[in-house]
C-alpha atoms as a PDB file:
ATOM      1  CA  UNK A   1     105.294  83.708  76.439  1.00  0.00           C
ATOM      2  CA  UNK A   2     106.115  80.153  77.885  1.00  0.00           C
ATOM      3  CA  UNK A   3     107.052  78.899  81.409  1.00  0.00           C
ATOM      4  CA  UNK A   4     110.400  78.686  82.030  1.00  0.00           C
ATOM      5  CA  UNK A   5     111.199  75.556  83.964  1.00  0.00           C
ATOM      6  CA  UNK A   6     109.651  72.528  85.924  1.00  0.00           C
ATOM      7  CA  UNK A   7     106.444  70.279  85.060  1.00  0.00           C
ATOM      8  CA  UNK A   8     104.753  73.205  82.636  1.00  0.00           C
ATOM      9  CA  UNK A   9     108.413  74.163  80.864  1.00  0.00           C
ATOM     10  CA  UNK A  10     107.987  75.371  77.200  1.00  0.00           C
ATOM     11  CA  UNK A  11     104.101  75.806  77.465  1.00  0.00           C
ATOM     12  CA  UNK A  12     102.797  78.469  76.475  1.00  0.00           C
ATOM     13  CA  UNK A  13     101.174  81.536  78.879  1.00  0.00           C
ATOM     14  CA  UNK A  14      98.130  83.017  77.612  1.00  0.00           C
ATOM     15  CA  UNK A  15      98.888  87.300  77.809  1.00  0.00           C
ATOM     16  CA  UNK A  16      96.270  89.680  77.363  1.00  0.00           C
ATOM     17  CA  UNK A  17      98.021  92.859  74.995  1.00  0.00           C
ATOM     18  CA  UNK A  18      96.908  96.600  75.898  1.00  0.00           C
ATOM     19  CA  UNK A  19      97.689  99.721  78.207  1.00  0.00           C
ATOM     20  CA  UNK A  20      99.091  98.517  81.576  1.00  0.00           C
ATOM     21  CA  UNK A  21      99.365  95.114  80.712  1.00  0.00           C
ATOM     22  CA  UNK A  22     103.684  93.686  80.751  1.00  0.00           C
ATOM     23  CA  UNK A  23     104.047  89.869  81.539  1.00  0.00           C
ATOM     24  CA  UNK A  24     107.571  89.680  83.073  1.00  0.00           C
ATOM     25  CA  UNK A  25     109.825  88.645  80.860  1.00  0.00           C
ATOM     26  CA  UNK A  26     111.776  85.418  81.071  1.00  0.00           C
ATOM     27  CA  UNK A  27     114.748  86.980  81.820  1.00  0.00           C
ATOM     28  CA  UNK A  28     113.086  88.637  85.019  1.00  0.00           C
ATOM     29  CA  UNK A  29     111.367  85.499  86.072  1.00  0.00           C
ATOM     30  CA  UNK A  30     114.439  83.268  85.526  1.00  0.00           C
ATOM     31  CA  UNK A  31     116.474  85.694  87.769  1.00  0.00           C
ATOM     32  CA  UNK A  32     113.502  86.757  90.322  1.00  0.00           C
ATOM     33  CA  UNK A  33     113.099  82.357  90.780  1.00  0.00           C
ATOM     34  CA  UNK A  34     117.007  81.822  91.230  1.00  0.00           C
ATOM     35  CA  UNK A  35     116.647  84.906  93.671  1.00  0.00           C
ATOM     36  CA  UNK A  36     113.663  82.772  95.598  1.00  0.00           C
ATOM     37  CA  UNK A  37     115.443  79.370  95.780  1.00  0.00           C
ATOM     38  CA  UNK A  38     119.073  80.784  96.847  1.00  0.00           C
ATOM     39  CA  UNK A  39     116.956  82.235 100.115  1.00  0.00           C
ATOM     40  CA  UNK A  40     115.456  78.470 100.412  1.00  0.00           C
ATOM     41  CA  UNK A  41     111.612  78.699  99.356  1.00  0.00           C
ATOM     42  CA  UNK A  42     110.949  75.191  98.679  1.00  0.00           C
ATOM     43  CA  UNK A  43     107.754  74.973  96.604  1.00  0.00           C
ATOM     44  CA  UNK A  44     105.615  71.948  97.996  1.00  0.00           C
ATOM     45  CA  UNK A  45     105.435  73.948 101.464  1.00  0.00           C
ATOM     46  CA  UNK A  46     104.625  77.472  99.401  1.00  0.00           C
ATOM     47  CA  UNK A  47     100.969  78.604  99.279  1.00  0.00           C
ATOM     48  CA  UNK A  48     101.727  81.709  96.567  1.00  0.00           C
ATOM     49  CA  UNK A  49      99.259  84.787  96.283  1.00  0.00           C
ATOM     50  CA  UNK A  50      99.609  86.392  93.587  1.00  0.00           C
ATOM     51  CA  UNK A  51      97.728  90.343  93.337  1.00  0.00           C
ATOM     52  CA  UNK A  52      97.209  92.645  90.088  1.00  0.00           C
ATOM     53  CA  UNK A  53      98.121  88.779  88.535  1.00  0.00           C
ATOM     54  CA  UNK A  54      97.958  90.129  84.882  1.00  0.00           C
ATOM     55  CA  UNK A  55      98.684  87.266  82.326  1.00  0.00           C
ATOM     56  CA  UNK A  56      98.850  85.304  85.948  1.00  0.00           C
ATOM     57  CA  UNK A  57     102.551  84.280  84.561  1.00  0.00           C
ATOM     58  CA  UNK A  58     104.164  84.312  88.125  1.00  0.00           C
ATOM     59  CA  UNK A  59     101.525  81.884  89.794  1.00  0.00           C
ATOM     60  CA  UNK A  60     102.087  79.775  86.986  1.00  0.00           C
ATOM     61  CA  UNK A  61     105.472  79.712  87.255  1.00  0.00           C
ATOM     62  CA  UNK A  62     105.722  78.516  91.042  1.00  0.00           C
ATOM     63  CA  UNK A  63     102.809  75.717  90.544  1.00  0.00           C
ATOM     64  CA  UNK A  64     105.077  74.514  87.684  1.00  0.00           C
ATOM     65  CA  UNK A  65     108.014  74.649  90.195  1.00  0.00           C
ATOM     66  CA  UNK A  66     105.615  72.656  92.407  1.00  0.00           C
ATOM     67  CA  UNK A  67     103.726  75.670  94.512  1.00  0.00           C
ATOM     68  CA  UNK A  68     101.007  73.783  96.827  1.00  0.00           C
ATOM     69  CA  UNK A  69      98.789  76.331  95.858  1.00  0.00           C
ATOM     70  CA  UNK A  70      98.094  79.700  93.987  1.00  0.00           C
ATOM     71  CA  UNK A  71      95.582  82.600  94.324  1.00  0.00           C
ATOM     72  CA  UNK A  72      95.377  85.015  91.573  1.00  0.00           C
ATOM     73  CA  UNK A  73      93.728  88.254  91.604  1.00  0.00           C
ATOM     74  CA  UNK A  74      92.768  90.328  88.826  1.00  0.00           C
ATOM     75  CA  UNK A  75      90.119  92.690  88.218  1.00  0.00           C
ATOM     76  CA  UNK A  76      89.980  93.063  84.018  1.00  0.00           C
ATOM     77  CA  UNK A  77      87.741  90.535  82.975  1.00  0.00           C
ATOM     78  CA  UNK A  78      89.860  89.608  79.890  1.00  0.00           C
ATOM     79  CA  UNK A  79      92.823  89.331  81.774  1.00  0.00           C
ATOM     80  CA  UNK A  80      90.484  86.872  84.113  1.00  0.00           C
ATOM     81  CA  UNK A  81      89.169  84.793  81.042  1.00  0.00           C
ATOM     82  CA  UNK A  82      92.998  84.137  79.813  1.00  0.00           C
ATOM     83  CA  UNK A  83      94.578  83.693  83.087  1.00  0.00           C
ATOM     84  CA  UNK A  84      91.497  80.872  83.074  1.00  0.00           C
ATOM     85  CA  UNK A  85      92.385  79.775  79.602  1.00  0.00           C
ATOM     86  CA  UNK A  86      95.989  78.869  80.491  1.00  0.00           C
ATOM     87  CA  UNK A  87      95.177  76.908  83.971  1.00  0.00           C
ATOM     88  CA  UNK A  88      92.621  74.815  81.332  1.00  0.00           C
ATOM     89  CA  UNK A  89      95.128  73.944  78.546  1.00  0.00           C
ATOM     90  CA  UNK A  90      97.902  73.303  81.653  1.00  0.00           C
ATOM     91  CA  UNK A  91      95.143  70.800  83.433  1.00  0.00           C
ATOM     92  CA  UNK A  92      95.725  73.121  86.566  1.00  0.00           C
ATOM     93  CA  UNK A  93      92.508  72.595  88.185  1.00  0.00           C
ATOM     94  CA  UNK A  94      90.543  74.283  91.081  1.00  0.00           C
ATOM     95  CA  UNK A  95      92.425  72.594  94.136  1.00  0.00           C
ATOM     96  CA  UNK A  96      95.792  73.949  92.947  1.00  0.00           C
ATOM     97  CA  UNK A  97      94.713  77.413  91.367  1.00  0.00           C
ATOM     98  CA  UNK A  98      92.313  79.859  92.421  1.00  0.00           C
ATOM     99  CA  UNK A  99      91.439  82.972  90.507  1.00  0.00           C
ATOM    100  CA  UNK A 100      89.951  85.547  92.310  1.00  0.00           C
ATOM    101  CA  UNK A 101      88.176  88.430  90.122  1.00  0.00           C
ATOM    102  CA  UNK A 102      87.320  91.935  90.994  1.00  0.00           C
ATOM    103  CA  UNK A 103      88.632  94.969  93.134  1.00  0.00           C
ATOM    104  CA  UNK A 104      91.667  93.851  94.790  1.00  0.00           C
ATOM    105  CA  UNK A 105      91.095  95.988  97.994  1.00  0.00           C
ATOM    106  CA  UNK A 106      87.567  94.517  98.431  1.00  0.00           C
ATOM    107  CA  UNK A 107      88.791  91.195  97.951  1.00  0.00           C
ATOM    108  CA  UNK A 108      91.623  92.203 100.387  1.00  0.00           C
ATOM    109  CA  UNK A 109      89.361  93.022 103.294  1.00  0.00           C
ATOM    110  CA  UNK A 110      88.100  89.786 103.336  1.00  0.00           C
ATOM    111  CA  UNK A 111      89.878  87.070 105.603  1.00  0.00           C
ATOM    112  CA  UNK A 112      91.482  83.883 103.730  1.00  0.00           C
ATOM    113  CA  UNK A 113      91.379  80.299 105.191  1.00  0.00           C
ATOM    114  CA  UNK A 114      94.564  80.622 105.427  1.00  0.00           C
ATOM    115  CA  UNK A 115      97.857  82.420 104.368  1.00  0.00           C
ATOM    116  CA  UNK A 116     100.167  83.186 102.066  1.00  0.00           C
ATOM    117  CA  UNK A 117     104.195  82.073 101.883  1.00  0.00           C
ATOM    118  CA  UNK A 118     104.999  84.205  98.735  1.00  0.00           C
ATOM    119  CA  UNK A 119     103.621  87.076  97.578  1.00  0.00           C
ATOM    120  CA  UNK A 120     103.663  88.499  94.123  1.00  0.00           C
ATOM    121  CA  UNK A 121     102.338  92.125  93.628  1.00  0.00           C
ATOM    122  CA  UNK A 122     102.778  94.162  90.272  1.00  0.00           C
ATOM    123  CA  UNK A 123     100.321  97.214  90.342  1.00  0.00           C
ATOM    124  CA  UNK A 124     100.135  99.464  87.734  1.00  0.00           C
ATOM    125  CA  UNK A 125     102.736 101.700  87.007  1.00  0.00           C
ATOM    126  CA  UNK A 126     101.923 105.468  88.347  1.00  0.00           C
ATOM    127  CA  UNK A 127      98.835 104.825  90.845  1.00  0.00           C
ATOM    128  CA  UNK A 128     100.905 104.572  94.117  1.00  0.00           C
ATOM    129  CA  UNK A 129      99.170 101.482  95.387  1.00  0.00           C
ATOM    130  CA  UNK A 130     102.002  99.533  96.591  1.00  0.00           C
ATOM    131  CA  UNK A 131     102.404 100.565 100.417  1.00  0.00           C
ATOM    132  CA  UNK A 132      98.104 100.419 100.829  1.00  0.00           C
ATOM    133  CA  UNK A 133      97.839  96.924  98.706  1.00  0.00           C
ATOM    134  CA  UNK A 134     100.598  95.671 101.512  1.00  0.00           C
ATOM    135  CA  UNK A 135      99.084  97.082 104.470  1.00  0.00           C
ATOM    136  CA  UNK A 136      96.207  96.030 103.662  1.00  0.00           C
ATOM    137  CA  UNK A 137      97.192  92.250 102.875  1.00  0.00           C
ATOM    138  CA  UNK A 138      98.881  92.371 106.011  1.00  0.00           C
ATOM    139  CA  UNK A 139      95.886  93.500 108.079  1.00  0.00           C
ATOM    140  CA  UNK A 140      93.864  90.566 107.000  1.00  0.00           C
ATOM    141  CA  UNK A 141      96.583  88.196 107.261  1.00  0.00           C
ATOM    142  CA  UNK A 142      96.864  87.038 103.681  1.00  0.00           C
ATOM    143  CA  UNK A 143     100.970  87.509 104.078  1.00  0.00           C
ATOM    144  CA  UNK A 144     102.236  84.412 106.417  1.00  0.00           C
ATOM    145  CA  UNK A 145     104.877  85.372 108.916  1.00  0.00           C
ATOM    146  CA  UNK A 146     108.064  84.797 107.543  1.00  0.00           C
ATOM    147  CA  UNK A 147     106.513  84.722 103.711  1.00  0.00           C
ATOM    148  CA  UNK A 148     108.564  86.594 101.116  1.00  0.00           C
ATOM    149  CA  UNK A 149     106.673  89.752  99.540  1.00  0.00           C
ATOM    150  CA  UNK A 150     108.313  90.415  95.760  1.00  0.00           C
ATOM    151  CA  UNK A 151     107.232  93.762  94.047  1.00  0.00           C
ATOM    152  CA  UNK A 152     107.664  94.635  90.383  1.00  0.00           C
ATOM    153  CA  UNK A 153     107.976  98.218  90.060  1.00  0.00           C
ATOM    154  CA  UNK A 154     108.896 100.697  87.463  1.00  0.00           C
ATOM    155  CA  UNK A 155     112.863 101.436  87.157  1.00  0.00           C
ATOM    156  CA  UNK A 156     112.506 104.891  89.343  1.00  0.00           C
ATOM    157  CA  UNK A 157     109.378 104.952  90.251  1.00  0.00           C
ATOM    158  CA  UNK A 158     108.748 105.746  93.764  1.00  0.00           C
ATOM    159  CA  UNK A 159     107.953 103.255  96.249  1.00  0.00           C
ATOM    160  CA  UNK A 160     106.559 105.216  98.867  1.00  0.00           C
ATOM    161  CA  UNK A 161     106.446 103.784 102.818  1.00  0.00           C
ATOM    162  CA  UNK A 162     106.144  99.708 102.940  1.00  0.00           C
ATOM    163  CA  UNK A 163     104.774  98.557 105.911  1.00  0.00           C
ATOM    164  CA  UNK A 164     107.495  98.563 108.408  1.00  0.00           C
ATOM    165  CA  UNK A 165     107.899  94.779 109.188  1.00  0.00           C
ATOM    166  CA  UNK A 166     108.454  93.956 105.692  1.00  0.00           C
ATOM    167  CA  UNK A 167     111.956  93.682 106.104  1.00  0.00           C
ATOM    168  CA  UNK A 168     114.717  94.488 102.752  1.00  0.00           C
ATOM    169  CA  UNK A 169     116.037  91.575 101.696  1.00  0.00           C
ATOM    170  CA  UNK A 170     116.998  92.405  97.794  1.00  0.00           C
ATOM    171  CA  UNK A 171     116.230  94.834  95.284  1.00  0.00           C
ATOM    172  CA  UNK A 172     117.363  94.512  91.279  1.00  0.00           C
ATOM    173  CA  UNK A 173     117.129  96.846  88.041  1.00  0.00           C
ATOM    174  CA  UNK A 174     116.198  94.753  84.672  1.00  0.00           C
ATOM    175  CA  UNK A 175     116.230  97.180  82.315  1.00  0.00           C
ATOM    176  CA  UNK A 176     113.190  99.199  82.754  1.00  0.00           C
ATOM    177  CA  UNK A 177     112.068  97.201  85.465  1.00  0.00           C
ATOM    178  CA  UNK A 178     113.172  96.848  89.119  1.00  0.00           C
ATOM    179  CA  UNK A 179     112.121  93.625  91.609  1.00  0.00           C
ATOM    180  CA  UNK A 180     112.246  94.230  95.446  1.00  0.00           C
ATOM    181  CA  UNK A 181     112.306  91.682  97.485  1.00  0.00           C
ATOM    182  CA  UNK A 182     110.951  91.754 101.055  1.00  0.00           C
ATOM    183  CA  UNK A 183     111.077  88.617 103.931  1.00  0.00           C
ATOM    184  CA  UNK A 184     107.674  89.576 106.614  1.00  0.00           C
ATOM    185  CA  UNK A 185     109.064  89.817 110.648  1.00  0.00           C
ATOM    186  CA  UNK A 186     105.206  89.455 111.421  1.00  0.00           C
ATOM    187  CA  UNK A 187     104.586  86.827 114.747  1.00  0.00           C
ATOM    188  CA  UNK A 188     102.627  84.215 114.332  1.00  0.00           C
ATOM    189  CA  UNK A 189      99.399  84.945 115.796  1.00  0.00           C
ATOM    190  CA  UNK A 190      97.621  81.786 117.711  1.00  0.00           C
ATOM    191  CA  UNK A 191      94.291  83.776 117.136  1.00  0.00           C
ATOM    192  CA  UNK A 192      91.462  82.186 115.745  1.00  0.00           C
ATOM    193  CA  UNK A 193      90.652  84.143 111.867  1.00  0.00           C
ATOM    194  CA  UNK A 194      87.735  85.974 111.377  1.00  0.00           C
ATOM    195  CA  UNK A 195      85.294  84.168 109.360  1.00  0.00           C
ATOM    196  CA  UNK A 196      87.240  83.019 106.078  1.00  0.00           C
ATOM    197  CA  UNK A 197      86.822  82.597 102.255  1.00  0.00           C
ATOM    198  CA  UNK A 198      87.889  79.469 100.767  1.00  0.00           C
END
């Protein structure tokens, strides 16, 4: 698999093969980042989170597009060691990509220094963690207000109940594979964060 466009296109992405594991193909990615840049994201301003990362192919993807920032997290230890292998060989170092390894709700209920403007969350197919993984993100403020939330998700597989002020803004069937797009109505809070991980 290689990234599709900007500083990294045509390099390769390290994937890990087994059970669970589907890097999004470059058809999905090519339409899922036309989707993003019609609605305006504009990538040196966008801090990008993204959760159940996989082969980590979407974070790469928006740091080659010029992302300010990306947080991966993934809990399979080989899928850790080659999302680490690919930053390496693409010179992405620690102050643009951060790879975060273990449970994802533990690492959830933790407090970041600060949030997130895009949100990519693919969790395996059949375990109904969705709606929790985004409430719980929410709670903690790792979702900025006004940050777009993208979920891959089987072709008719359930959803189940987002949080409510994760608003529709697009939803799209690739084959066996659907995208949904969300835009968070979340205020800005002026509160000061709990104490924070870097």
């Amino acid at each position: 698999m290689r990234v599709i466009a900007g500083e990294y296109g045509g390099r390769e992405i390290r994937t890990v093969e087994g059970p669970g594991y589907r890097p999004a193909t470059a058809k999905v990615r090519q339409a899922l980042f036309s989707m993003l840049e019609a609605r305006g994201v504009h990538w040196p301003e966008t801090r990008v989170l993204d959760l159940f990362a996989g082969s980590g192919s979407l974070a790469v993807e928006s740091l080659s597009r010029g992302a300010a920032h990306a947080c991966l997290v993934e809990k399979n230890p080989r899928a850790v060691a080659c999302i680490k292998r690919t930053l390496s060989e693409l010179g992405i170092g620690p102050e643009l990509a951060r790879v975060l390894s273990g449970d994802l709700f533990q690492l959830l209920n933790k407090t970041p220094e600060a949030a997130y403007d895009l949100v990519f969350i693919d969790p395996p197919y059949g375990k109904d963690l969705l709606p929790p993984a985004l409430a719980k993100a929410l709670e903690r403020g790792w979702i900025a207000p006004e940050a777009f939330v993208v979920a891959e998700v089987e072709a008719r597989a359930e959803v189940g109940e987002v949080p409510p002020q994760l608003i529709p803004q697009a939803e799209r069937l690739y084959g066996q594979t659907r995208i949904l797009l969300w835009l968070n109505s979340t205020p800005g809070s002026p509160s000061t964060p709990a104490p924070s991980i870097p």
